[in-house]
Protein backbone atom coordinates (compact mmCIF):
# COMPACT_ATOMS: atom_id res chain seq x y z
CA UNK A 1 72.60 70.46 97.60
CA UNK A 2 74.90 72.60 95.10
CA UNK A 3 74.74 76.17 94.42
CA UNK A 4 75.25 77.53 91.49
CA UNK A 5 78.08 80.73 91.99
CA UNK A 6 76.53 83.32 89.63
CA UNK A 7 79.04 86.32 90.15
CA UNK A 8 80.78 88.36 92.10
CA UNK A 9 81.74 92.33 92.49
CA UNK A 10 84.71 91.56 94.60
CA UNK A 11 87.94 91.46 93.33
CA UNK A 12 89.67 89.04 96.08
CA UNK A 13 87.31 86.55 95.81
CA UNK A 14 85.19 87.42 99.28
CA UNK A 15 81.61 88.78 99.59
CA UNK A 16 79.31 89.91 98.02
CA UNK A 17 78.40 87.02 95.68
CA UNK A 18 75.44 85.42 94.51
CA UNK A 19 74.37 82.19 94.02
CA UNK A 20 71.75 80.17 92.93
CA UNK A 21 69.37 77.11 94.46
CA UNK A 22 68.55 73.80 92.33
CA UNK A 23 65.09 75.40 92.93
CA UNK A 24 65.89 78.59 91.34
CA UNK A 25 66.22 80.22 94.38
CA UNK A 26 68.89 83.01 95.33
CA UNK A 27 71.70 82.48 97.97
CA UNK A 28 73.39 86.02 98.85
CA UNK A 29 76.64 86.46 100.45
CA UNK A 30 77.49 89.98 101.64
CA UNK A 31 78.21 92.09 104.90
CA UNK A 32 75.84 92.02 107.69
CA UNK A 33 73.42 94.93 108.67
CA UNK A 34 74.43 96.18 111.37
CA UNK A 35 72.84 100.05 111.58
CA UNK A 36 70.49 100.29 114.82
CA UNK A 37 68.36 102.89 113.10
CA UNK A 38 68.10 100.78 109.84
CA UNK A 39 67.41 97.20 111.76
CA UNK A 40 64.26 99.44 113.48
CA UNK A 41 63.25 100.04 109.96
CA UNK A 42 62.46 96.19 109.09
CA UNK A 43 59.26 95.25 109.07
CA UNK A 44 57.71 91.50 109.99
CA UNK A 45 61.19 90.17 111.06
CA UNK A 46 60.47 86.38 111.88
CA UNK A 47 63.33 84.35 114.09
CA UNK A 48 66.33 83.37 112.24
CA UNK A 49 65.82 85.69 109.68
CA UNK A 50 69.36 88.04 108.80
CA UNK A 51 69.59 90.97 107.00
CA UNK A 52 72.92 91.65 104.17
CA UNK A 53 73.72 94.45 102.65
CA UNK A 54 74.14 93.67 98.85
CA UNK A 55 75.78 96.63 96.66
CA UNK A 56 73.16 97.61 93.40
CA UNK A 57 76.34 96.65 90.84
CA UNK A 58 75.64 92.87 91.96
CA UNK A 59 72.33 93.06 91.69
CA UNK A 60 72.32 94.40 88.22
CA UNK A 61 75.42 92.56 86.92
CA UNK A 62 74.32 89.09 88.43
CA UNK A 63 70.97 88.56 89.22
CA UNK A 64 68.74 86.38 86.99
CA UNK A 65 66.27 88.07 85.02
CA UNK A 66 63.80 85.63 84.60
């Protein structure tokens, strides 16, 4: 499988970054959540499932609007 890098707000190169499936899907790359209080917050949390935090700039900069 290759992803498709769509962008990046970091300026060395690292996290956070998005990327994109050959199914259209989104890959994101970013800094685990960690927060106790804001993990107790998630709702329907199934096994293997991971949580990132992804700053609004990539989001809005990166993401496909379609």
């Amino acid at each position: 499988m290759t992803l498709k890098f769509l962008g990046s707000t970091s300026d060395s190169g690292n996290c956070p970054t998005l990327y994109e499936m050959p199914n259209g899907d989104i890959v994101v790359q970013g800094d685990e959540l960690t927060d106790p209080e804001a993990l107790a917050q998630l709702r329907n949390v199934r096994p293997g499932e991971t949580f990132v935090v992804i700053p609004r700039a990539l989001l809005t900069r990166f993401a496909p609007k379609e």
